[in-house]
Protein backbone atom coordinates (compact mmCIF):
# COMPACT_ATOMS: atom_id res chain seq x y z
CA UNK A 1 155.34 9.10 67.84
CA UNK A 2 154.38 8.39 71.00
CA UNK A 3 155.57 9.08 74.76
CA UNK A 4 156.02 12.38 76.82
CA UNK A 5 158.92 14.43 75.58
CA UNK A 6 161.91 14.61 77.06
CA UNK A 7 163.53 17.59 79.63
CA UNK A 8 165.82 18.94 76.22
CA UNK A 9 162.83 18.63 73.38
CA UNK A 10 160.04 20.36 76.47
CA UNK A 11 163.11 23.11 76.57
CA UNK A 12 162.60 23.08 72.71
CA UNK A 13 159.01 23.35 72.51
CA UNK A 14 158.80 25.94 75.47
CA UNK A 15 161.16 28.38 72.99
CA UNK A 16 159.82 26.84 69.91
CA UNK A 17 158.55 28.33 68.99
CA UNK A 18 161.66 30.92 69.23
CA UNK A 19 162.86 32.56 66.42
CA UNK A 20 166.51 31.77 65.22
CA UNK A 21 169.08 34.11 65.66
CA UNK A 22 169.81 36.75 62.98
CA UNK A 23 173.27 35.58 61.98
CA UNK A 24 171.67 32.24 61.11
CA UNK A 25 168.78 33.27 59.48
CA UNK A 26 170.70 35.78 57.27
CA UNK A 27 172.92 32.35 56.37
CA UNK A 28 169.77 30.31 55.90
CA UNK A 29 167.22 32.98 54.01
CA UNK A 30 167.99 34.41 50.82
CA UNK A 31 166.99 37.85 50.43
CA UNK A 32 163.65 38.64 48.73
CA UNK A 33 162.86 39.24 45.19
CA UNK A 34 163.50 43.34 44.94
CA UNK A 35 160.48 45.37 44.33
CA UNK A 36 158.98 48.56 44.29
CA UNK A 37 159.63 49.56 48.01
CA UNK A 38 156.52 49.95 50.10
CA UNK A 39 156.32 51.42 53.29
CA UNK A 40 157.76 49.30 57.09
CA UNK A 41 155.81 47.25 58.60
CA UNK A 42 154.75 48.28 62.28
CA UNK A 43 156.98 45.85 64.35
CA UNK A 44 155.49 42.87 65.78
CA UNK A 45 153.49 41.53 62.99
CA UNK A 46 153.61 37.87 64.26
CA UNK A 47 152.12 38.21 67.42
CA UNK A 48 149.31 36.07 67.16
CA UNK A 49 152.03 33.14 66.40
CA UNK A 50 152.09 30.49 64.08
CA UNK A 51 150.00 26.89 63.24
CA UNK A 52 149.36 24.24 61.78
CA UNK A 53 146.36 22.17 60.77
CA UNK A 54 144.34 19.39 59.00
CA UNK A 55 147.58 16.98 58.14
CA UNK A 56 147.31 14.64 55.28
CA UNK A 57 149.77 11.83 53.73
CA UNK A 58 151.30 14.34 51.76
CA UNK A 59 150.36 17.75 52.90
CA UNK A 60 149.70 20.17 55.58
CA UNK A 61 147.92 24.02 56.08
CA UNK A 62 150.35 26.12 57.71
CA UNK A 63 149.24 29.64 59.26
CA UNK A 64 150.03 33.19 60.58
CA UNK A 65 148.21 36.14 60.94
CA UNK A 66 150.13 39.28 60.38
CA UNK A 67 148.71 41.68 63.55
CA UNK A 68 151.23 43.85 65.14
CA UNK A 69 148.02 45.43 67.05
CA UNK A 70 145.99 42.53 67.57
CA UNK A 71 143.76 43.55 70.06
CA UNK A 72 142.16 46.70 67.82
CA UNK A 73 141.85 45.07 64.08
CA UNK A 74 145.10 44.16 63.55
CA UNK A 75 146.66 47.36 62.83
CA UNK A 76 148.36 46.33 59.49
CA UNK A 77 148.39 48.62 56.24
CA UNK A 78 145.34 48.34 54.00
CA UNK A 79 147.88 46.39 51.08
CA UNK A 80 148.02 43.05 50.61
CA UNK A 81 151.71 41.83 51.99
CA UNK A 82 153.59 38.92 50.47
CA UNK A 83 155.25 36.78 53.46
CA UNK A 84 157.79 34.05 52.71
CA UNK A 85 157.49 30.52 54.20
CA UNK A 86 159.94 27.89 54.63
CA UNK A 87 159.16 23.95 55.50
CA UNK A 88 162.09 21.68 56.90
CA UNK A 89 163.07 18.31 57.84
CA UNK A 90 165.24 19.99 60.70
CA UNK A 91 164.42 22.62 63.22
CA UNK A 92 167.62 24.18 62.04
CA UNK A 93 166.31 24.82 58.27
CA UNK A 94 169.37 23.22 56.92
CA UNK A 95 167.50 20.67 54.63
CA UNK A 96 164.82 23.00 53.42
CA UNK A 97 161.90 20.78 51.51
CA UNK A 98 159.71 23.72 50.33
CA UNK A 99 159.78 27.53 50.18
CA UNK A 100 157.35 29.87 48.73
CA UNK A 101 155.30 33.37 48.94
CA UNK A 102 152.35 33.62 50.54
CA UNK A 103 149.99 36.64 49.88
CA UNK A 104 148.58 38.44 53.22
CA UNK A 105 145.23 39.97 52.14
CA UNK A 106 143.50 42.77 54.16
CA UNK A 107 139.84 41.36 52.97
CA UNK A 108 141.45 38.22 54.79
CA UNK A 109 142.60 39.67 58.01
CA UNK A 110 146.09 39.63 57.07
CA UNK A 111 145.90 35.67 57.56
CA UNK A 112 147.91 33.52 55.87
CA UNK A 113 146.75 29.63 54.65
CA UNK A 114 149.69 27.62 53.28
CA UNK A 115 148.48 24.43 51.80
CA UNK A 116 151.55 22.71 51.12
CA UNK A 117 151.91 19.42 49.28
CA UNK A 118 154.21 17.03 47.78
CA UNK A 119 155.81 15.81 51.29
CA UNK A 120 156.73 12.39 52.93
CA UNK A 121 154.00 10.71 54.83
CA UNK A 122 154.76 10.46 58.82
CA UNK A 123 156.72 12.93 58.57
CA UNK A 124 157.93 15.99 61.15
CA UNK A 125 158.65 19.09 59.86
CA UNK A 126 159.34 22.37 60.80
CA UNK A 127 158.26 25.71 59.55
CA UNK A 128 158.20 29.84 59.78
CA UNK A 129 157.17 32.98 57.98
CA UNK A 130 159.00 35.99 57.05
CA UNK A 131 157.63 39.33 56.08
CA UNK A 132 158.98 43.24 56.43
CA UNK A 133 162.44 41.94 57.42
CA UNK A 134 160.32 40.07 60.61
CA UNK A 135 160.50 36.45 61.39
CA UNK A 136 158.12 34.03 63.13
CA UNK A 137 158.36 31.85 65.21
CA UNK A 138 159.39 28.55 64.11
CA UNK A 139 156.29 25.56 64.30
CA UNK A 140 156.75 21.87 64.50
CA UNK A 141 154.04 20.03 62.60
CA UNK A 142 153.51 16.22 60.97
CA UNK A 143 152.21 14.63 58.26
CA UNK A 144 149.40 11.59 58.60
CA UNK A 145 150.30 8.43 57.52
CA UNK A 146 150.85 6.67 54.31
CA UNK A 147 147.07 6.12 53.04
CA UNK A 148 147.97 1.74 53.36
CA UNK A 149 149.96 1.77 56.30
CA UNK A 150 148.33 -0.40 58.98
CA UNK A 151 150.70 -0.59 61.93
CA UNK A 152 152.72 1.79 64.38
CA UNK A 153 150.61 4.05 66.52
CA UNK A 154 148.95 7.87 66.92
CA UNK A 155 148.28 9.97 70.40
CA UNK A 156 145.44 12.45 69.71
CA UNK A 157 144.76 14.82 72.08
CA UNK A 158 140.94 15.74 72.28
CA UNK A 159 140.25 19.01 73.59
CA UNK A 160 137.60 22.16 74.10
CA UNK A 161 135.80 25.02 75.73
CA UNK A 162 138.44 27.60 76.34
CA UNK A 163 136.86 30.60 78.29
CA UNK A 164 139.69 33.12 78.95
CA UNK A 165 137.04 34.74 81.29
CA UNK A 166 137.28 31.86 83.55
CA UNK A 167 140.93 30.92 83.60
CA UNK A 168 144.17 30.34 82.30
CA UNK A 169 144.91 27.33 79.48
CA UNK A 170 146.94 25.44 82.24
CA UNK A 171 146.24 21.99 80.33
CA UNK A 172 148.21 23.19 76.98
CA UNK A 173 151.59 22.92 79.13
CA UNK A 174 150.68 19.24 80.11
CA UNK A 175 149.45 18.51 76.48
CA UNK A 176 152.60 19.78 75.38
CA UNK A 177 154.49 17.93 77.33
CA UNK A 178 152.79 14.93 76.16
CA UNK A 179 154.09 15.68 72.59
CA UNK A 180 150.68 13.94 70.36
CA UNK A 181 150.59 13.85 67.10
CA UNK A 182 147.65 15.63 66.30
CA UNK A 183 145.39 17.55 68.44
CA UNK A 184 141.27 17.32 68.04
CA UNK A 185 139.54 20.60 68.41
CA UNK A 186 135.90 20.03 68.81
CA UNK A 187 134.26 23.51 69.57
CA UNK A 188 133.37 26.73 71.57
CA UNK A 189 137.70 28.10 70.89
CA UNK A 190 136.37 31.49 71.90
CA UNK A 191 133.24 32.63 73.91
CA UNK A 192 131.25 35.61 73.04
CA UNK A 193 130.09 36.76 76.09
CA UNK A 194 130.65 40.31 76.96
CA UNK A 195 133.69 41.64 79.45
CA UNK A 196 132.89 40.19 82.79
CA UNK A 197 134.44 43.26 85.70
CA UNK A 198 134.88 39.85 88.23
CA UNK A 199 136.46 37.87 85.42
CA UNK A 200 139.98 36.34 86.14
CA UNK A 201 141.12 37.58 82.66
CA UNK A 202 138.43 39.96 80.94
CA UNK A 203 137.17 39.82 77.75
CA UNK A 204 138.31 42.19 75.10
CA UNK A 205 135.81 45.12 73.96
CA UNK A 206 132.48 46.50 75.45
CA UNK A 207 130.34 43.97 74.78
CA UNK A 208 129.29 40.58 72.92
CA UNK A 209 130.80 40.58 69.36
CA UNK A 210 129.05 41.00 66.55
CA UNK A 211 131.17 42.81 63.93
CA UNK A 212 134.19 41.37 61.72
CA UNK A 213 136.82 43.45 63.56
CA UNK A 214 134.69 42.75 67.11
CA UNK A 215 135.42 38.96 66.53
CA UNK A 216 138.97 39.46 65.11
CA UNK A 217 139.78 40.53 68.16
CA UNK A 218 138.22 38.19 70.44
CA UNK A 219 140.24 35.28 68.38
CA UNK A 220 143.26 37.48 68.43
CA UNK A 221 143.14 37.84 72.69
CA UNK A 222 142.62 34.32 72.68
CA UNK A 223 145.58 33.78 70.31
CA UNK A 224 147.60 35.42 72.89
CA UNK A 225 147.45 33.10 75.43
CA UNK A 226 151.39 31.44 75.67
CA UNK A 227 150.38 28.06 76.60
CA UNK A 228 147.60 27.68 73.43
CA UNK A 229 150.18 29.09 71.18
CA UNK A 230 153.03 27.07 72.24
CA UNK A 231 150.70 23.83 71.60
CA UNK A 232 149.81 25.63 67.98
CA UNK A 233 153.52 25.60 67.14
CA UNK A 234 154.19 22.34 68.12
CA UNK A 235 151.51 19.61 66.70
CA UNK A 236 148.58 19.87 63.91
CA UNK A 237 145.36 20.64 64.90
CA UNK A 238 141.62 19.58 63.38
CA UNK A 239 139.50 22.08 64.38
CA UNK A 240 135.64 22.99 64.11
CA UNK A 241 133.14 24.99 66.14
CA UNK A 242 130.20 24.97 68.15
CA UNK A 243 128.08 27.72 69.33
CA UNK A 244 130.33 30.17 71.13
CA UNK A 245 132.05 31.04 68.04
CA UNK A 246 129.07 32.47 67.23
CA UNK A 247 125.99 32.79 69.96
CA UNK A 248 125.22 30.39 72.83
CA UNK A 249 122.88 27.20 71.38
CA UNK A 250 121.99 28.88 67.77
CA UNK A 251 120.73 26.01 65.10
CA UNK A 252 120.93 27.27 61.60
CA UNK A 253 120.17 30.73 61.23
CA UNK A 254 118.02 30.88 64.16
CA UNK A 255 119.87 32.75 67.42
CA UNK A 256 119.00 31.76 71.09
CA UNK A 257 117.15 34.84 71.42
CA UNK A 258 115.48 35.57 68.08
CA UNK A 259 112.91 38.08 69.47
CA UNK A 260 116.29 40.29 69.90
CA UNK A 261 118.06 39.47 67.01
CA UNK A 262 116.42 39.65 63.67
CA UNK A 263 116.82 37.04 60.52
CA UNK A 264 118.82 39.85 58.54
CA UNK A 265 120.79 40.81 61.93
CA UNK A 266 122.23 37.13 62.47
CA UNK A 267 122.67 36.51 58.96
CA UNK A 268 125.67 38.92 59.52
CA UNK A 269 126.40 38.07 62.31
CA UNK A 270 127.31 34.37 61.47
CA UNK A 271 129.20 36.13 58.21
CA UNK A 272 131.07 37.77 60.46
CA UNK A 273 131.44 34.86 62.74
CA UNK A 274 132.91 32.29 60.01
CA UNK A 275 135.04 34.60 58.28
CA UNK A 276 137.31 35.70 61.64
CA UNK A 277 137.02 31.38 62.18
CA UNK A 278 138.10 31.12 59.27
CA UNK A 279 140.78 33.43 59.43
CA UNK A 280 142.52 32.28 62.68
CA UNK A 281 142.17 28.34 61.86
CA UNK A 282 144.74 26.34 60.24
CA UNK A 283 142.06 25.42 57.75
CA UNK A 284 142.41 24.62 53.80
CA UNK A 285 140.45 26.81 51.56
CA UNK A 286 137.49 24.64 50.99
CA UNK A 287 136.33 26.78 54.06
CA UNK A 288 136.56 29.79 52.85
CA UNK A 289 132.88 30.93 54.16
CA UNK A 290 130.41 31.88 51.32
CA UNK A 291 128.49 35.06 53.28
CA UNK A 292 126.64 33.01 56.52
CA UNK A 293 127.79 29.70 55.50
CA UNK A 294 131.00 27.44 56.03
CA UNK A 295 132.41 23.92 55.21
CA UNK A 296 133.71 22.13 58.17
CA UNK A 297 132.53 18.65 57.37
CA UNK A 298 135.70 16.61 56.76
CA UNK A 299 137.21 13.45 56.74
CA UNK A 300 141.00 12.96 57.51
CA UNK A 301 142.24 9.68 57.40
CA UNK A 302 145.22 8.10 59.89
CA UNK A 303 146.49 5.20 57.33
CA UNK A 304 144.60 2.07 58.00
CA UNK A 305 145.02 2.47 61.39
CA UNK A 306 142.07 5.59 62.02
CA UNK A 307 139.81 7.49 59.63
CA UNK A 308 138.78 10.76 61.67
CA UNK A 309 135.02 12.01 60.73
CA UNK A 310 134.91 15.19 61.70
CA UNK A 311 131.03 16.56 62.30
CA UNK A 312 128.97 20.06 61.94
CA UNK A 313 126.46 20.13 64.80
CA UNK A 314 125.83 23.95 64.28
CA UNK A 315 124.96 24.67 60.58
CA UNK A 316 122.42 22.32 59.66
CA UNK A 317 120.35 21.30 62.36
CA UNK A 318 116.67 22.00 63.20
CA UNK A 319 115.74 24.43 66.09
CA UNK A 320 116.09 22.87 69.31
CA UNK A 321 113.13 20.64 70.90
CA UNK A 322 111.35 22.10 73.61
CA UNK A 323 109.93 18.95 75.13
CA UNK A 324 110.46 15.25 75.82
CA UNK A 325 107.88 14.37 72.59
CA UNK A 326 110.03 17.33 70.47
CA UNK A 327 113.11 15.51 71.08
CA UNK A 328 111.32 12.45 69.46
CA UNK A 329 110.60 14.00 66.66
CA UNK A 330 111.86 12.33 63.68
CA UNK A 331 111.74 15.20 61.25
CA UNK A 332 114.45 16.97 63.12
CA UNK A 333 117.87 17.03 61.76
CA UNK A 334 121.51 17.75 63.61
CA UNK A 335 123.11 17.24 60.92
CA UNK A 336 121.37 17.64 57.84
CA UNK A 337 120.15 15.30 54.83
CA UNK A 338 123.65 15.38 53.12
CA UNK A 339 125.79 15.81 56.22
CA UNK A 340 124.15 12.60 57.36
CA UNK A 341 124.25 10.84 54.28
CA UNK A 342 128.15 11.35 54.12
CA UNK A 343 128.49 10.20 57.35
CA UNK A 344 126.89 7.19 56.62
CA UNK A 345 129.02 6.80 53.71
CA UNK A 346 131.91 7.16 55.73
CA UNK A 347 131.35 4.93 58.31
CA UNK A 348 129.64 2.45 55.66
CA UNK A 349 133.16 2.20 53.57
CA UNK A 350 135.73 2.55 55.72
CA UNK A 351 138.79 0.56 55.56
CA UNK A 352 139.93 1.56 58.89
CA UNK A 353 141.11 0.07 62.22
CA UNK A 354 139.10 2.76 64.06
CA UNK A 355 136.08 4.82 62.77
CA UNK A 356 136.23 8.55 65.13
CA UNK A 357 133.48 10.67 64.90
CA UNK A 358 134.41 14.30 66.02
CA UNK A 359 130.94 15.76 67.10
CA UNK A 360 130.83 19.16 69.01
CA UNK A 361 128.23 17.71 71.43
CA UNK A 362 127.29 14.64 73.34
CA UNK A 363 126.12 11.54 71.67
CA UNK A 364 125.22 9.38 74.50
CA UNK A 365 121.83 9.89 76.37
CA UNK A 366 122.16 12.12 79.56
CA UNK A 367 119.16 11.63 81.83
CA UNK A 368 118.99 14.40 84.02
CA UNK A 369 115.64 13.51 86.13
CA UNK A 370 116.49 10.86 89.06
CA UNK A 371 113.81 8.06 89.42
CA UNK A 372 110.67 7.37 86.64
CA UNK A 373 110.74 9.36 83.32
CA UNK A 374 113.69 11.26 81.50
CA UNK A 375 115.06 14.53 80.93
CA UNK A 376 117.39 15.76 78.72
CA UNK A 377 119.32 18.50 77.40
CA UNK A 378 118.02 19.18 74.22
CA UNK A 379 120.87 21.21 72.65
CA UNK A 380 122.93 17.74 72.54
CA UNK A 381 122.43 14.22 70.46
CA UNK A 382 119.45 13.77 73.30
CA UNK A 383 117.59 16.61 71.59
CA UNK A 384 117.44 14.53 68.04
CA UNK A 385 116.81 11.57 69.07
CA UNK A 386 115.70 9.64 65.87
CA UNK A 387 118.33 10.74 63.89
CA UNK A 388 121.09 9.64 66.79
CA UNK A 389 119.46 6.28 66.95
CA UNK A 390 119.72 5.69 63.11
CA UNK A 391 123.62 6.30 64.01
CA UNK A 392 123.50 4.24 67.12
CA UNK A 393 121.87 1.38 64.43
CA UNK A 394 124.14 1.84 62.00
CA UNK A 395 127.32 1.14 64.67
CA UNK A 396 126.81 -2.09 64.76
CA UNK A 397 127.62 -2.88 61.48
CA UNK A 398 130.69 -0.41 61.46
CA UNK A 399 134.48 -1.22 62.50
CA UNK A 400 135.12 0.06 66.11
CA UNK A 401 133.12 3.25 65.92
CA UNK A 402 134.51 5.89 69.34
CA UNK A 403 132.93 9.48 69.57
CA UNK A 404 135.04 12.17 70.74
CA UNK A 405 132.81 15.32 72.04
CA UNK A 406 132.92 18.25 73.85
CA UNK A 407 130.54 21.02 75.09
CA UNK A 408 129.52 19.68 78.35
CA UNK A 409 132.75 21.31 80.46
CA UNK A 410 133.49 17.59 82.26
CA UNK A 411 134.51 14.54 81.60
CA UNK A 412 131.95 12.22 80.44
CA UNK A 413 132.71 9.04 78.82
CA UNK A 414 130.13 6.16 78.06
CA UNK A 415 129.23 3.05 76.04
CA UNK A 416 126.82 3.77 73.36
CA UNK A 417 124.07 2.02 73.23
CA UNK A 418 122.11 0.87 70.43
CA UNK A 419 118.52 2.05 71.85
CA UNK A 420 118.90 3.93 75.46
CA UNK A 421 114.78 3.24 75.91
CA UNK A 422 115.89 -0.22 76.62
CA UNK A 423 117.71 -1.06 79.57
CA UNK A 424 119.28 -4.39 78.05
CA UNK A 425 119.90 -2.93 74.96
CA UNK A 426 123.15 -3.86 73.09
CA UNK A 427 126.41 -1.89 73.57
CA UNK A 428 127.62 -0.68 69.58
CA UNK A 429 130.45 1.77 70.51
CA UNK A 430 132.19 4.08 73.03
CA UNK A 431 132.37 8.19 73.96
CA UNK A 432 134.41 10.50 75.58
CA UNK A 433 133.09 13.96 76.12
CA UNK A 434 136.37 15.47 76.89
CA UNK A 435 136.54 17.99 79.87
CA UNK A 436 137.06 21.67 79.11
CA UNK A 437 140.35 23.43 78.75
CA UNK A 438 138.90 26.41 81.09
CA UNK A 439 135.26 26.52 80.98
CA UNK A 440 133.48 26.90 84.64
CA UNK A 441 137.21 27.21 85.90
CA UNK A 442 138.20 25.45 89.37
CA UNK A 443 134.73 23.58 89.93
CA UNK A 444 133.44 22.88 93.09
CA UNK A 445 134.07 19.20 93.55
CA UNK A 446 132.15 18.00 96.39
CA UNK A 447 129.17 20.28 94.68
CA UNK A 448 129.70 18.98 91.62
CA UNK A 449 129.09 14.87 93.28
CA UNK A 450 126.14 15.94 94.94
CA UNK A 451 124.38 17.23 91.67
CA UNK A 452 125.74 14.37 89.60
CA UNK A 453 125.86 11.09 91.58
CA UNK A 454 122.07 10.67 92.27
CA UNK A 455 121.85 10.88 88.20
CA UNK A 456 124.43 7.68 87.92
CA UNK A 457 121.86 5.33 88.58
CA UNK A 458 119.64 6.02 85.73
CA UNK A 459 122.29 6.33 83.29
CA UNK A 460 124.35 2.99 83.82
CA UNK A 461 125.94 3.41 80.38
CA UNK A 462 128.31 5.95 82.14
CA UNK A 463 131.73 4.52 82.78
CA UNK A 464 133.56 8.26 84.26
CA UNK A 465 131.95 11.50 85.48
CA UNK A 466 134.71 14.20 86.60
CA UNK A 467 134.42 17.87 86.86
CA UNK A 468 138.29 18.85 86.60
CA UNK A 469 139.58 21.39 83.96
CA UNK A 470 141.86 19.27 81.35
CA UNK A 471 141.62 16.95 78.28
CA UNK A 472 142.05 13.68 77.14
CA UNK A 473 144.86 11.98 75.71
CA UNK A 474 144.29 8.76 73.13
CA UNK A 475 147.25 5.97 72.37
CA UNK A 476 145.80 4.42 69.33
CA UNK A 477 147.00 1.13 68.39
CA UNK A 478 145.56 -1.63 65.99
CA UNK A 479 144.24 -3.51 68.99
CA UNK A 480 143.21 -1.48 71.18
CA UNK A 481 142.87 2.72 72.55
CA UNK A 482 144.44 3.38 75.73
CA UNK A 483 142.91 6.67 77.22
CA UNK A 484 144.12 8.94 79.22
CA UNK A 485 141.85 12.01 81.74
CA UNK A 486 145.14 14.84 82.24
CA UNK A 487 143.44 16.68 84.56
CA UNK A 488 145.39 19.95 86.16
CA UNK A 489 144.92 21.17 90.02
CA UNK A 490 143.92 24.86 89.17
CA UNK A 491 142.98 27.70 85.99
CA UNK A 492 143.01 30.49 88.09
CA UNK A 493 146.96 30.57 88.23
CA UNK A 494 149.45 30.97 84.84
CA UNK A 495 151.16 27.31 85.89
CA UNK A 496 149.22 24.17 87.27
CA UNK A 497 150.06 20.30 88.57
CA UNK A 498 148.57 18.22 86.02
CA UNK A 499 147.91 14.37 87.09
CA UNK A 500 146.61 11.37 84.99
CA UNK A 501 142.85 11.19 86.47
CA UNK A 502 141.98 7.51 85.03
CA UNK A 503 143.19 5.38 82.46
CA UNK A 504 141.08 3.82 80.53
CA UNK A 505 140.58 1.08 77.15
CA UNK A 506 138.54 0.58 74.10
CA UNK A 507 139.30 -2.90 72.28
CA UNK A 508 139.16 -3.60 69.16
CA UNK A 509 136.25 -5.85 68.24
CA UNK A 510 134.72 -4.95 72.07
CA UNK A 511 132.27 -2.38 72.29
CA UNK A 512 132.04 -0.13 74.87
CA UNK A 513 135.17 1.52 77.89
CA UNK A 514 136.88 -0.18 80.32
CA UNK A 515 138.29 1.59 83.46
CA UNK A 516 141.79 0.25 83.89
């Protein structure tokens, strides 16, 4: 499914979100089960929209989140409340393929994680909730491929680093348009920061969150912006974090700023942190957190065409280097010993086309000092250096390995090379850092060259360097990826232009990006 939508299905989408009229859904809903009768429902209980997430073969996690007062907790009933869910092959819900009852539990948030199962592979469905005599909106999702299919094709959109502080999600409308197939999520879906008084759109609250209801209802304000909730409705996502869910560059259970907040302090914190992730993510329940800790390390798998490794840069990791011979350490970990191993496995057995590796931050070495000697940023892959190059290693003996990141707020997209110390050293893959949804809003362009260019000659391995708001857009195809930079003209405004930046290719069997 590939190709930008059409003027009738964009008219679709836009609504799609809409909920049928009553007349039809009285036709196409039988009534509930009669039960002891429990108080209404405030009105409004879908606010927050619907989702969908993680797709295999023959399932996919559907999701709502019951909040008719979203901004303060929710304001739903302290009961648990059973809502009923429909999947169908037809946006009219005249061929129904599943039904069931979902329970909404306050402990939960109210969220609700339908793992359904038992459906055709490349599939679209469609899907809502009912509760309280309420409907949802209707979502549009799609199952992955049969597990031996080889052929056809899948557009992935890759994108992250939503502020709402710093602008509007302008890019959802384009992605939307674009109508992929699954969208890749790689970190920092909220920001923590506290309420900014110059702020194009402030942040909820008083201050940073650190309580279970604080970041409930930072998700929830970010829930409520139309553009990210049409895209919700209207493709699966794959989802994980990075460290604004939480607290700017934490590793572990170590915060930025540990002489202000104690082991015991950010140990609740992060609880607090993964459950309200958990909670707004279309997510199965093998992450269900356990206290501080979550499981986002996945593998989903595109047919033979693309198996998609999707990475935890945040949980595992040692504390962040604090100089060049730190970085070089090889006792430090980003991932972990059985993260890594897994990987390894992963990459090591895979019968796919195309090996993706979903990591939150950059892989590829960024060399910030111009002239003799390096400097990195040692929150990223530059930071763990022996453990990236056993990776970099490794790619040449792996099937077309690409790296989709995020983190850095612009476009960055590289070859990977095997060892960056060496100058002539062999090119094993290829990278794209995707650009940020809103992060650092409209950027100073000409600003933004006169940082960045002098830096181009020591890292040669760079193929693009852009500082446009956006994300990127992958045709994937048994021979080849043909990549797209959607950039859009402005934030700071509810509608943008967007415009195809570059176009670029990855070949199968040929390491490394072309510009095309």
């Amino acid at each position: 499914m590939t190709g930008a939508v059409s003027p009738d299905r964009r008219r679709f989408l836009t609504a799609g979100a809409a909920v049928l009229g009553a007349a039809a859904s009285a036709q196409l809903w039988l009534p509930a089960a009669a039960g002891a009768a429990e108080p209404p429902l405030p009105d409004g209980v879908f606010s927050l929209g619907v989702s969908s997430g993680d797709p295999l073969p023959d399932g996919i996690v559907l999701w709502t989140r019951l909040a008719p007062d979203p901004l303060n907790g929710g304001g739903m009933p302290d009961r648990v409340v059973p809502v009923e869910w429909q999947l169908a092959e037809d946006h009219r819900f005249r061929k129904l393929v599943r039904r069931g009852t979902a329970q909404a539990r306050p402990e939960y948030g109210h969220s609700v994680h339908v793992d359904v199962r038992g459906l055709r592979a490349g599939r679209t469905y469609w899907y809502r909730f009912r509760t309280g005599g309420q409907l949802s909106p209707v979502g549009r999702t799609r199952t992955a491929p049969h597990p031996h299919s080889s052929g056809g094709s899948l557009r992935m959109a890759l994108a992250s680093c939503q502020n709402w502080q710093h602008g509007y999600f302008t890019p959802y409308a384009d992605m939307l348009d674009q109508d992929p197939d699954v969208v890749v999520f790689v970190g920092d879906y909220i920001y923590e920061s506290t309420p900014s008084a110059t702020a194009l759109r402030r942040h909820e609250g008083t201050g940073e969150p650190f309580s279970l209801v604080q970041y409930r209802n930072r998700y929830a304000q970010y829930r409520t912006d139309p553009d990210l909730a049409a895209m919700h409705a209207n493709a699966p996502f794959v989802v994980s974090f990075d460290d604004h869910e939480v607290d700017n560059d934490f590793a572990g259970e170590i915060p930025q700023d540990p002489g202000k907040q104690p082991h015991d302090a950010f140990v609740a914190r992060l609880t607090a942190a993964y459950q309200a992730f958990y909670e707004h993510m279309p997510v199965r329940a093998t992450a269900v957190p356990n206290g501080p800790h979550i499981r986002m390390y996945r593998r989903l798998e595109f047919g033979r065409l693309a198996r998609l490794n999707v990475l935890d840069t945040r949980q595992y990791r040692s504390d962040q280097a604090t100089s060049q011979d730190g970085a070089q350490d090889p006792s430090l970990t980003m991932l972990g010993a059985r993260q890594k191993q897994w990987l390894l496995n992963g990459l090591q057995d895979s019968p796919a086309r195309w090996n993706l590796i979903a990591s939150q931050i950059m892989m590829a070495e960024t060399d910030l000092k111009v002239g003799e000697g390096k400097l990195w940023f040692y929150d990223a892959w530059d930071g763990y250096q022996a453990e990236r190059n056993r990776f970099l290693q490794e790619f040449r003996r792996v099937r077309n390995p690409v790296v989709l990141s995020g983190d850095r707020h612009l476009t960055m997209i590289s070859d990977l090379k095997e060892d960056y110390a060496d100058p002539g050293s062999r090119v094993v893959g290829a990278e794209f850092v995707g650009t940020s949804i809103s992060s650092n809003g409209d950027q100073d362009q000409e600003a933004f060259r006169r940082e960045w260019d002098p830096r181009r000659p020591d890292n040669p391995h760079w193929k693009l360097l852009d500082a446009h708001r956006g994300y990127h857009l992958f045709d994937v195809h048994r021979d080849r990826i043909d990549a797209q930079v959607r950039v859009v003209d402005t934030v700071r405004r509810p509608t943008a232009a967007p415009s195809t930046l570059a176009r670029l290719r990855v070949r199968a069997g040929r390491p490394g990006v072309e510009v095309v």
